[in-house]
N, C-alpha and C. Protein backbone atom coordinates (compact mmCIF):
# COMPACT_ATOMS: atom_id res chain seq x y z
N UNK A 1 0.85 -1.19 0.00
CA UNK A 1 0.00 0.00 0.00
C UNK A 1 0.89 1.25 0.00
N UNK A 2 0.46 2.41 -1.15
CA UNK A 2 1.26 3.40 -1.04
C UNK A 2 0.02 4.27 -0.55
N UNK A 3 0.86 4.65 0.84
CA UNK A 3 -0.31 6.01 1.76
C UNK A 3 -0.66 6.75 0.78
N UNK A 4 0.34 7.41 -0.16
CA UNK A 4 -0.02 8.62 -0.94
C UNK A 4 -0.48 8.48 -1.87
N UNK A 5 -1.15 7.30 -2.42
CA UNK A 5 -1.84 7.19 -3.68
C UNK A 5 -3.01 6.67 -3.29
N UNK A 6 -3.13 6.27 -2.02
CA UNK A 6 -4.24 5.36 -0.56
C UNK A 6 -4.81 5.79 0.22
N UNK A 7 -4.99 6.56 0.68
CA UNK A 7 -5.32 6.92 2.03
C UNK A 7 -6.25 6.11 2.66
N UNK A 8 -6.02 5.24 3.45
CA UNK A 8 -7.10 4.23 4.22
C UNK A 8 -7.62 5.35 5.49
N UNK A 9 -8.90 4.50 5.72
CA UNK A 9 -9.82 5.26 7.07
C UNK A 9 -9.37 4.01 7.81
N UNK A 10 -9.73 4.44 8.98
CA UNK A 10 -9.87 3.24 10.11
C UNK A 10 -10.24 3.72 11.14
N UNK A 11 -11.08 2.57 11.40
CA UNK A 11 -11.93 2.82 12.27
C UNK A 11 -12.32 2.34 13.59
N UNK A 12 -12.81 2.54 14.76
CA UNK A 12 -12.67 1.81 15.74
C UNK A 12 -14.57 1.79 16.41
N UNK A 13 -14.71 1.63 17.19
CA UNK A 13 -16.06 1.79 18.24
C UNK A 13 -16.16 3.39 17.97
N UNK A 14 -14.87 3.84 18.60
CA UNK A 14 -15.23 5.29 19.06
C UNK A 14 -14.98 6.60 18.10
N UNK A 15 -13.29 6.10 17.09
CA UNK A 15 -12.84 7.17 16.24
C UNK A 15 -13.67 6.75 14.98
N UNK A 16 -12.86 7.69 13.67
CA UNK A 16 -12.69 7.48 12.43
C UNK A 16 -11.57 8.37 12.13
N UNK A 17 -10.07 7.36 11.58
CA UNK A 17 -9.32 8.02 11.39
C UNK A 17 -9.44 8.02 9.74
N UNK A 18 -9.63 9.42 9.40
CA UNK A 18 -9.25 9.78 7.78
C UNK A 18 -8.55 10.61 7.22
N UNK A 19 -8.00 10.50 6.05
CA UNK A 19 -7.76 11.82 5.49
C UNK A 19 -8.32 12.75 6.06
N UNK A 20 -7.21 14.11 5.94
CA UNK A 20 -8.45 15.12 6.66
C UNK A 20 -8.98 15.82 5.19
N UNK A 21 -9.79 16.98 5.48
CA UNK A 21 -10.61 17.75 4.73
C UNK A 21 -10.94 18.76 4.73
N UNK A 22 -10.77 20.18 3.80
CA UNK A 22 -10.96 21.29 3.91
C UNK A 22 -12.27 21.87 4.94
N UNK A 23 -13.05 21.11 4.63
CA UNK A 23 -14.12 21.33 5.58
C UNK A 23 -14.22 21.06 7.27
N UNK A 24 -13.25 20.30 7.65
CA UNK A 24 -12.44 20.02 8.91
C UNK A 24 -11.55 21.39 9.58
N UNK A 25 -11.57 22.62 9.13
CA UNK A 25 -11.01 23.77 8.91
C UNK A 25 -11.82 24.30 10.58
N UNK A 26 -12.86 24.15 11.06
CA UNK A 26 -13.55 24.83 12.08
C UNK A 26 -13.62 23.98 13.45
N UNK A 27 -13.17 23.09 13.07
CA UNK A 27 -13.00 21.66 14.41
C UNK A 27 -11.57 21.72 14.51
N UNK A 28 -11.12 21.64 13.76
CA UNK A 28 -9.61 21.68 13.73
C UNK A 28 -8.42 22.73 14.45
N UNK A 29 -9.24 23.85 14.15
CA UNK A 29 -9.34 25.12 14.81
C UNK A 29 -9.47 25.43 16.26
N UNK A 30 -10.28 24.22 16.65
CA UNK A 30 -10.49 24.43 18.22
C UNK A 30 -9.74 23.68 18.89
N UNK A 31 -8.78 22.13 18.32
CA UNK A 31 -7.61 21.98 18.20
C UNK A 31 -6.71 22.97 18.37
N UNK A 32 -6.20 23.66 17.64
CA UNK A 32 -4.53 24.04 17.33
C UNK A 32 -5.24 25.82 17.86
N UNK A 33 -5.96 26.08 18.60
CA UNK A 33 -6.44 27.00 19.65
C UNK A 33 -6.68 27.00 20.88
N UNK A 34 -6.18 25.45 20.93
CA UNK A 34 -6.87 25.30 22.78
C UNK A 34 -5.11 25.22 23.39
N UNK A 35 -5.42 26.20 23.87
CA UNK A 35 -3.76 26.52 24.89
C UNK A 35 -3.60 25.43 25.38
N UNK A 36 -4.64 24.69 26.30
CA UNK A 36 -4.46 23.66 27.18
C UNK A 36 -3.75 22.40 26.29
N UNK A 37 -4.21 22.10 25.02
CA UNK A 37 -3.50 21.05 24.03
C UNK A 37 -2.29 21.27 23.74
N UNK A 38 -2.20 22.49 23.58
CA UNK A 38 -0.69 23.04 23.06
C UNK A 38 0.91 22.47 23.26
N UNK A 39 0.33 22.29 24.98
CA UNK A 39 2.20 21.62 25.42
C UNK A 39 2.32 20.09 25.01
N UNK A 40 1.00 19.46 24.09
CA UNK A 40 1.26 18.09 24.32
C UNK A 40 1.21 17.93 22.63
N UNK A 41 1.37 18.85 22.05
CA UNK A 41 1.18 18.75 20.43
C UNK A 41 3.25 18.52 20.09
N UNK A 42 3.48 17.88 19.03
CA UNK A 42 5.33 17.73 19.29
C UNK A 42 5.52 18.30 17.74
N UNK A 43 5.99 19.89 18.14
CA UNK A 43 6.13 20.41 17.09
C UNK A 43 8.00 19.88 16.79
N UNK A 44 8.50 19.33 17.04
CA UNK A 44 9.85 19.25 17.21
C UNK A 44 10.27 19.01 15.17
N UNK A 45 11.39 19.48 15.09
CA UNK A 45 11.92 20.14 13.46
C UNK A 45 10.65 19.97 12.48
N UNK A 46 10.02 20.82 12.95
CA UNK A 46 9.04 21.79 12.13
C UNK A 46 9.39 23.16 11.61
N UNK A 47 10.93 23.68 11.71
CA UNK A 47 10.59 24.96 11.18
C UNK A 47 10.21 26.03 12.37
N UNK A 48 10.15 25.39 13.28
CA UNK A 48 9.16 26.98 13.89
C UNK A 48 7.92 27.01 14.32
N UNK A 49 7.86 26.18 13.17
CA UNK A 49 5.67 25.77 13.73
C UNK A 49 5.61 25.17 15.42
N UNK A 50 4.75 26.06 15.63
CA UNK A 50 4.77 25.45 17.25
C UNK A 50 2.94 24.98 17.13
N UNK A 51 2.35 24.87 15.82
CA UNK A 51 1.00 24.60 15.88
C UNK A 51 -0.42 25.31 16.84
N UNK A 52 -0.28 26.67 16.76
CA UNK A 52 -1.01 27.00 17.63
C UNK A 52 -1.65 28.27 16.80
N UNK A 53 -2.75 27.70 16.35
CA UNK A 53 -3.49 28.79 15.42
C UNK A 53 -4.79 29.24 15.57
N UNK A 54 -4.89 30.46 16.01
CA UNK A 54 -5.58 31.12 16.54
C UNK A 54 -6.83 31.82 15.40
N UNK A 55 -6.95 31.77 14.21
CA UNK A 55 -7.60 32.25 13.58
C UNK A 55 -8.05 31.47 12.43
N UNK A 56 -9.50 31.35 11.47
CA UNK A 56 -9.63 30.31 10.82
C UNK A 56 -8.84 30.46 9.40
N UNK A 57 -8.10 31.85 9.08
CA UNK A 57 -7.32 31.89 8.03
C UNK A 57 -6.22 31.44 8.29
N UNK A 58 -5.45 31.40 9.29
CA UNK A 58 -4.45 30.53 9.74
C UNK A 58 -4.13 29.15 9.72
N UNK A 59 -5.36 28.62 10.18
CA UNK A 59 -5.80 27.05 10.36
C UNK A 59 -6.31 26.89 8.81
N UNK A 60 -7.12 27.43 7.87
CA UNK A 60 -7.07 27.10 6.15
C UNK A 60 -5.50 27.31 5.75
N UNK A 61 -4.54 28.07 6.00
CA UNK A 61 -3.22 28.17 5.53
C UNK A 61 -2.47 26.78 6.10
N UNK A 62 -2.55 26.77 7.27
CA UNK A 62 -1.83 25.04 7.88
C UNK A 62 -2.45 23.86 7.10
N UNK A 63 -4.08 23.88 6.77
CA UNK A 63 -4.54 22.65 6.03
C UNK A 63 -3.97 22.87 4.34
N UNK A 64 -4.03 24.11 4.16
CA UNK A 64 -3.53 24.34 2.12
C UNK A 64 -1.89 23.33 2.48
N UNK A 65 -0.98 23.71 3.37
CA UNK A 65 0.48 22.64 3.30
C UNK A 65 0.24 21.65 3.69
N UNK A 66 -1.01 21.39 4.27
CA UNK A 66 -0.70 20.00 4.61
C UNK A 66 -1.44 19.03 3.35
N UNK A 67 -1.98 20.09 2.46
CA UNK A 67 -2.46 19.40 0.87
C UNK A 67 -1.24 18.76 0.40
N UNK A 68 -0.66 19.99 0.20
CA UNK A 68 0.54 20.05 -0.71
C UNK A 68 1.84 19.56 0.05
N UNK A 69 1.67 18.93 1.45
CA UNK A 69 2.97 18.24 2.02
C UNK A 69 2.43 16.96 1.76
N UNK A 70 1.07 16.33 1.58
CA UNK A 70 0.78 14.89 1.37
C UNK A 70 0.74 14.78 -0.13
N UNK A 71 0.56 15.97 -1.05
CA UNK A 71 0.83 15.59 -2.38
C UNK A 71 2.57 15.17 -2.57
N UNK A 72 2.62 15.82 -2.00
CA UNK A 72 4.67 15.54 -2.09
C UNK A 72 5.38 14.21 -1.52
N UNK A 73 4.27 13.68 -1.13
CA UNK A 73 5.03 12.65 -0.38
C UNK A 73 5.25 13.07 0.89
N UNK A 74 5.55 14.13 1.31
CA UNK A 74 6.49 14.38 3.08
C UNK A 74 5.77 13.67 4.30
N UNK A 75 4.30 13.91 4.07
CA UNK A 75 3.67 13.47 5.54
C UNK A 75 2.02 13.46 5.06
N UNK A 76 1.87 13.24 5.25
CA UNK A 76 0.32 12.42 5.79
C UNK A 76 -0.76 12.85 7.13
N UNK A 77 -1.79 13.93 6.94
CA UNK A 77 -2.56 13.98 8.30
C UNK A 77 -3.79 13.27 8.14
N UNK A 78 -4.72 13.00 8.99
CA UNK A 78 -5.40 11.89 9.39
C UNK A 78 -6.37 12.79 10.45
N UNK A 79 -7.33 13.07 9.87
CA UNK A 79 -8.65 13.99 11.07
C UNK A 79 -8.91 12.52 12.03
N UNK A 80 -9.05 13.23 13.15
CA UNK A 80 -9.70 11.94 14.48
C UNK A 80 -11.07 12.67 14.29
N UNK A 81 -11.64 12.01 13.76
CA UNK A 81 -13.37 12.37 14.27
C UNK A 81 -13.54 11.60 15.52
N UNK A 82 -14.22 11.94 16.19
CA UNK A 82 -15.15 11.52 17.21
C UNK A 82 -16.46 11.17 16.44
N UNK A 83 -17.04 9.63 16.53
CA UNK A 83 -17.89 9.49 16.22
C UNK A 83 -19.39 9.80 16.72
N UNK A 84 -19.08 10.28 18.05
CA UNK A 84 -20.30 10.52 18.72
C UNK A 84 -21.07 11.92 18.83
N UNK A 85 -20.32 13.06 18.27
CA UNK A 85 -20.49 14.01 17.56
C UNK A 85 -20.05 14.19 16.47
N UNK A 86 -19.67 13.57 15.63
CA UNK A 86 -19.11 13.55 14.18
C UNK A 86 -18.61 14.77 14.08
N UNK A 87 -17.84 15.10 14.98
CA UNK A 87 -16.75 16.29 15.02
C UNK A 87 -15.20 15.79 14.98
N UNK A 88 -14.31 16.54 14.15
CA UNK A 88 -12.68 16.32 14.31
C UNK A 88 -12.31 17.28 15.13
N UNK A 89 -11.67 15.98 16.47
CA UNK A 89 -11.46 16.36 17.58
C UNK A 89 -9.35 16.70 17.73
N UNK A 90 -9.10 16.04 16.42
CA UNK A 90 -7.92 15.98 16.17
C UNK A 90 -6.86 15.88 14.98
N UNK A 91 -5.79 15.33 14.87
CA UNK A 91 -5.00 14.76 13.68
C UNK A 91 -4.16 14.16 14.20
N UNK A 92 -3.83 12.81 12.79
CA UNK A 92 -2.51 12.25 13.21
C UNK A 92 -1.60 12.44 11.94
N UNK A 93 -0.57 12.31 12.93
CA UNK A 93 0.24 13.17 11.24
C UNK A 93 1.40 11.84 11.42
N UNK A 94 1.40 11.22 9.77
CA UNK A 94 2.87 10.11 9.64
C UNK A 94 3.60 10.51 8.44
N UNK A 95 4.98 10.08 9.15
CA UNK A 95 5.86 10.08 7.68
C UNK A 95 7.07 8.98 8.55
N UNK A 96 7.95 8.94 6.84
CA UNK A 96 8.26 7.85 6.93
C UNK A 96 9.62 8.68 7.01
N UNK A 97 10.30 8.93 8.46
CA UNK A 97 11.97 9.57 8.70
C UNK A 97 13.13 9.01 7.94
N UNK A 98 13.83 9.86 7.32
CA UNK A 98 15.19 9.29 6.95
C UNK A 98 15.87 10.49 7.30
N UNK A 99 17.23 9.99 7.66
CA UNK A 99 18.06 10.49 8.93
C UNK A 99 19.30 9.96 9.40
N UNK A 100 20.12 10.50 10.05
CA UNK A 100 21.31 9.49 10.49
C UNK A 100 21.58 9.55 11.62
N UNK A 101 19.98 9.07 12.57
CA UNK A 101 19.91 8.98 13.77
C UNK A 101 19.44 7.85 13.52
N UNK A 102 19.12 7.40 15.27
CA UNK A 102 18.58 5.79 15.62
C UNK A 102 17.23 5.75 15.03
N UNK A 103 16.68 6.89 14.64
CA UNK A 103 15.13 6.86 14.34
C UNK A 103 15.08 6.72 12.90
N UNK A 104 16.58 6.40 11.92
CA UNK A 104 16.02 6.34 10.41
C UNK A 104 15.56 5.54 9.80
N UNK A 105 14.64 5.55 8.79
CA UNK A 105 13.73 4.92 8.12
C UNK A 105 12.74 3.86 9.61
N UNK A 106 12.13 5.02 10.34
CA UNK A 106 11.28 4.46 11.21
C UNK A 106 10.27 5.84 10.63
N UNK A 107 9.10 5.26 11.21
CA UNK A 107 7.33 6.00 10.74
C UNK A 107 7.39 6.92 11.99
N UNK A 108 7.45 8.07 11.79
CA UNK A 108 7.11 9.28 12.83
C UNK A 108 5.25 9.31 13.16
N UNK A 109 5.03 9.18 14.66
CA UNK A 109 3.46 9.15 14.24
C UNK A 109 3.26 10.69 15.91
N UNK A 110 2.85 11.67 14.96
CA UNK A 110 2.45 12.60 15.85
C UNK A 110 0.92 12.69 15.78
N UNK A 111 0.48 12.61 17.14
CA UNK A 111 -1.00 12.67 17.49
C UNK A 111 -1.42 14.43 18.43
N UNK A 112 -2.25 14.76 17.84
CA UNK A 112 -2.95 16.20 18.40
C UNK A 112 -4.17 15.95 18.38
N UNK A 113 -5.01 16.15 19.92
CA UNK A 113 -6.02 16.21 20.54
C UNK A 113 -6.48 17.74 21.23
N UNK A 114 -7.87 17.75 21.34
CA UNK A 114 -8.24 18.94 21.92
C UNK A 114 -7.77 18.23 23.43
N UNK A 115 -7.83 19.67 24.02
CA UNK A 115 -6.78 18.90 25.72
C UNK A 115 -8.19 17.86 26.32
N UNK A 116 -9.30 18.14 26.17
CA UNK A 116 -10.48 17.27 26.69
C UNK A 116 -10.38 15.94 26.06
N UNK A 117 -9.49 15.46 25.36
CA UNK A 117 -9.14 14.23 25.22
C UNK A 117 -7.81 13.69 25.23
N UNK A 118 -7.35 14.48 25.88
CA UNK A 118 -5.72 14.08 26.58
C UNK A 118 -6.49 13.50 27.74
N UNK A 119 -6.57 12.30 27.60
CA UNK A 119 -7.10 11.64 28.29
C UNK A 119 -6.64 10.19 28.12
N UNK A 120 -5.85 8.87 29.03
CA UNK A 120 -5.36 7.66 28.52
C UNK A 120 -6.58 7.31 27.73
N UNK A 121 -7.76 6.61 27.70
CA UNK A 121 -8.62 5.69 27.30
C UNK A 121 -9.09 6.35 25.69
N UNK A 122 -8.98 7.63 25.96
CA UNK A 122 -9.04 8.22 24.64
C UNK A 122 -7.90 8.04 23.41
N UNK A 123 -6.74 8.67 24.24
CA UNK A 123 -5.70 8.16 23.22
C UNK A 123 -4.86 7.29 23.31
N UNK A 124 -5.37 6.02 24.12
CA UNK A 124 -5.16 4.18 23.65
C UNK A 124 -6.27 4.22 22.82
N UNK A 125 -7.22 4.16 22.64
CA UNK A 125 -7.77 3.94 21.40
C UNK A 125 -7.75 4.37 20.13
N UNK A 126 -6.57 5.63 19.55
CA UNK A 126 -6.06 6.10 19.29
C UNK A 126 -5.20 5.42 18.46
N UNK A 127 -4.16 5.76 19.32
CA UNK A 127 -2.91 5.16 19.40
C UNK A 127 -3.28 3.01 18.89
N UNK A 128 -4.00 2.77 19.52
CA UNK A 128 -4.34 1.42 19.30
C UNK A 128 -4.89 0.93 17.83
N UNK A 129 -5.72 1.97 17.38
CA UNK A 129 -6.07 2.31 15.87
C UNK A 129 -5.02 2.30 15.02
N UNK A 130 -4.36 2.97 14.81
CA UNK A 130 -2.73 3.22 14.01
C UNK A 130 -2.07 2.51 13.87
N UNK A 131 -1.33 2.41 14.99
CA UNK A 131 -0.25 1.66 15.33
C UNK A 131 -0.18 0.44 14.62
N UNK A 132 -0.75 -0.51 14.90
CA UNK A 132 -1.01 -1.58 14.05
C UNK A 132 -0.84 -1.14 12.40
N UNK A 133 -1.70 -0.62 11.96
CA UNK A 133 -0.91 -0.17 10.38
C UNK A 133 -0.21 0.37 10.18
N UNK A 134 0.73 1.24 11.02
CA UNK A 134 1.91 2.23 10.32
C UNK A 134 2.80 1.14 9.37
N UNK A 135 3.23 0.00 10.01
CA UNK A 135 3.64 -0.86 8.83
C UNK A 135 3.72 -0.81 7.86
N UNK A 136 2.68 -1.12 7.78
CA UNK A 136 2.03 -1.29 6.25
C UNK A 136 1.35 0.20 5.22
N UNK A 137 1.19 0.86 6.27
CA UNK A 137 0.97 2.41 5.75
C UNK A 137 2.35 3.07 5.21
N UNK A 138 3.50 2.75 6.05
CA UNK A 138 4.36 3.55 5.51
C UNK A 138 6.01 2.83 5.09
N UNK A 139 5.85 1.20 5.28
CA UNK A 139 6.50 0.43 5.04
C UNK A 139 7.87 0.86 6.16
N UNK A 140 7.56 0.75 7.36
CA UNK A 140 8.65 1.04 8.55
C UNK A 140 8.73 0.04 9.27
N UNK A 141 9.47 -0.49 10.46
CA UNK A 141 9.68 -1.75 10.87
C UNK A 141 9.47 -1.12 12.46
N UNK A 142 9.62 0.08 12.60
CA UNK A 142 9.59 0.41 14.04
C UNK A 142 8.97 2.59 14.47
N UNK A 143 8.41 2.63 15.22
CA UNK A 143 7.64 4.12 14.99
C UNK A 143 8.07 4.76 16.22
N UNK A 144 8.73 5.74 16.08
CA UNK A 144 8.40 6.62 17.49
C UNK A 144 7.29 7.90 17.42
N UNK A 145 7.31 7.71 18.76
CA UNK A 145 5.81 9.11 19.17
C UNK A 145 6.66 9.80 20.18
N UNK A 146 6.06 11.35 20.60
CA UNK A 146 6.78 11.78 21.31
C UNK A 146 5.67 12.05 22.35
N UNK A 147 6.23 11.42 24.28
CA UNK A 147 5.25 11.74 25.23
C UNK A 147 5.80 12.59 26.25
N UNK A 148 6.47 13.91 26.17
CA UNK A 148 7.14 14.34 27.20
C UNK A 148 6.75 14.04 28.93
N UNK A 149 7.71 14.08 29.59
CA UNK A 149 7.32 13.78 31.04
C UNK A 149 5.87 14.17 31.62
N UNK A 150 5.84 15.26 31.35
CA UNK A 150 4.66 15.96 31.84
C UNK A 150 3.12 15.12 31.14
N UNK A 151 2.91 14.66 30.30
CA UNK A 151 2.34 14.07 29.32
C UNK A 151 1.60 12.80 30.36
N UNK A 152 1.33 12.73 31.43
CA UNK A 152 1.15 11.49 32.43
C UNK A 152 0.21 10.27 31.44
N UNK A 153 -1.25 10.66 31.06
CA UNK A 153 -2.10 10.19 30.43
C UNK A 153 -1.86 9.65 29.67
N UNK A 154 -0.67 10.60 28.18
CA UNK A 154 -0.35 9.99 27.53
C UNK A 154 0.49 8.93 27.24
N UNK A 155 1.29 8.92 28.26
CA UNK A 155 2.65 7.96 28.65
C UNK A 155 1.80 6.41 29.10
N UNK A 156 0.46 6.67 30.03
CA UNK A 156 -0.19 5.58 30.13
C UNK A 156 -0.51 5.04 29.15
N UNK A 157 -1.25 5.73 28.12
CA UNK A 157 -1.82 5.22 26.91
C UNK A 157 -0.51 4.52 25.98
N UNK A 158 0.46 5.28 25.44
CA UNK A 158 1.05 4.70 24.48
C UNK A 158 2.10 2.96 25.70
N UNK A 159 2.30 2.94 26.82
CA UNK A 159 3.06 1.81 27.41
C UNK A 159 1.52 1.11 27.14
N UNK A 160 0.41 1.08 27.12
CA UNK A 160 -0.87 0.09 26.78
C UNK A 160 -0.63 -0.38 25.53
N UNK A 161 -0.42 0.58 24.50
CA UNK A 161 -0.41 0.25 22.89
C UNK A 161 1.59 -0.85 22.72
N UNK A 162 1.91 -0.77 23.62
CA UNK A 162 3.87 -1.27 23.44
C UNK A 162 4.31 -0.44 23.50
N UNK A 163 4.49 0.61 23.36
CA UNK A 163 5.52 1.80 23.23
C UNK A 163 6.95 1.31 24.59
N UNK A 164 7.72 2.15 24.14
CA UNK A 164 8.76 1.88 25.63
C UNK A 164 9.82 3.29 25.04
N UNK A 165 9.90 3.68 26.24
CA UNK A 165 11.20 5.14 26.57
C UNK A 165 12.20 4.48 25.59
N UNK A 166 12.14 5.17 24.90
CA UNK A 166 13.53 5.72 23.98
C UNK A 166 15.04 6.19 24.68
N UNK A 167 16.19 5.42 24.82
CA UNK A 167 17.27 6.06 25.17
C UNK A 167 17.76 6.83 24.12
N UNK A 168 17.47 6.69 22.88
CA UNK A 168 17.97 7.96 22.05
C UNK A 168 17.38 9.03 21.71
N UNK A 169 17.93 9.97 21.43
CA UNK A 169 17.27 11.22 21.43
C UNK A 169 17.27 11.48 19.71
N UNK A 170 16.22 12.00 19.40
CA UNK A 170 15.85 12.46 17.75
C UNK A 170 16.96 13.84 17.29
N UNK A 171 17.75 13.45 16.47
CA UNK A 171 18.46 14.73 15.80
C UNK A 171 18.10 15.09 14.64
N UNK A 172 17.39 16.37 14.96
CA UNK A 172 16.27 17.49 13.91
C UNK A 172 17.71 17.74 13.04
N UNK A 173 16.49 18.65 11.61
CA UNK A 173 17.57 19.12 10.56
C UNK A 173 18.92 19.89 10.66
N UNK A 174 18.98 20.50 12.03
CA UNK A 174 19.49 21.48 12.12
C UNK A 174 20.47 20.96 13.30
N UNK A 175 20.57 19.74 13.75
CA UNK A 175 21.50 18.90 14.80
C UNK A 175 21.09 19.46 16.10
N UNK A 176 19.95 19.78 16.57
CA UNK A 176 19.67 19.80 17.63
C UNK A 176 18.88 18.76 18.06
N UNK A 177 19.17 17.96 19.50
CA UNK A 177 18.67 16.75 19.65
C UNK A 177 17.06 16.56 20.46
N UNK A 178 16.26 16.49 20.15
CA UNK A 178 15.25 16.40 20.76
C UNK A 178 14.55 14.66 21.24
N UNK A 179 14.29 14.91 23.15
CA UNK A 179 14.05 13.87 23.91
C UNK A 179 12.52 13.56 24.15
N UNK A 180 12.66 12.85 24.92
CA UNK A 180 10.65 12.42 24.92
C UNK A 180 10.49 11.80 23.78
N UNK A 181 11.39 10.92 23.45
CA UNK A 181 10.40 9.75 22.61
C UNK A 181 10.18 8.07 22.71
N UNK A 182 9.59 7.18 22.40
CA UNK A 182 9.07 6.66 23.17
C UNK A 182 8.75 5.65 21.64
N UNK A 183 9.09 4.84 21.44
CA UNK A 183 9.11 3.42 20.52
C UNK A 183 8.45 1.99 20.15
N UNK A 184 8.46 1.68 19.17
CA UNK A 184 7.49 0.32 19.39
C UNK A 184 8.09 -0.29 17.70
């Protein structure tokens, strides 16, 4: 399966992970606006992007690159609907790292939630959704996520899904090493 010519949904009881969608622009928004989500989103060698967009022309400008970063191949986002309000409560964003750290040619899988679902049971089911296909989604043998210390919930959730503390640290474009990551 090539993600970028593919995009699979998947689905669980509670999510629907899909492609996202221009129309996802006003949910998404209350995402990458909620301060409280903010410290647990892993903007790490992004450029700068610290993901925190406060306005809906902002949040249409972040979804127009993230057209044109999944037309390119670079990465892949994935709306979390909540099925029980058929609202996107989130994104998961994958790509497939190359690098000449311990993390190369492993599947990067960053997950962003509104903070009302930084919650373990929320994102093990999540995390439990994915995980299982990054494989095969992005042809990788091993994925890191990033759960900084502070992250309690989330650290529960991903040691549920396998994950385990990373002794190496990720070296961004620019050779600065960034910690909190966490493997499977």
């Amino acid at each position: 399966m090539n993600i970028y010519e593919t995009c699979p949904t998947l689905k669980s009881e509670r999510f629907i992970l899909r492609l996202f969608q221009n129309e996802d622009c006003n949910d998404l928004l209350k995402v990458y606006s909620d301060k409280n989500a903010l410290p647990f989103f892993n903007s790490d060698n992004c450029d700068g992007d610290n993901f925190y967009y406060v306005t809906e022309e902002r949040m249409a400008e972040a979804i127009r690159f993230w057209h044109m970063s999944y037309e390119n191949g670079w990465f892949v986002r994935l709306s979390i609907v909540d099925k029980a309000i058929l609202s996107a409560i989130g994104t998961v964003e994958l790509c497939l790292r190359v690098s000449d750290d311990e993390f190369n040619n492993m599947g990067i899988l960053r997950v962003d939630v509104r903070s009302d679902y930084e919650q373990e049971d929320a994102l093990y089911d999540i995390f439990s959704l994915v995980t299982p296909k990054l494989e095969e989604m992005l042809g990788c043998k091993g994925v890191p996520t990033k759960a900084p210390i502070y992250a309690v919930e989330r650290i529960k959730a991903i040691q549920r899904v396998g994950f385990a503390k990373s002794e190496h640290l990720l070296i961004g474009k620019t050779g600065y090493a960034y910690d909190g990551y966490w493997t499977i």
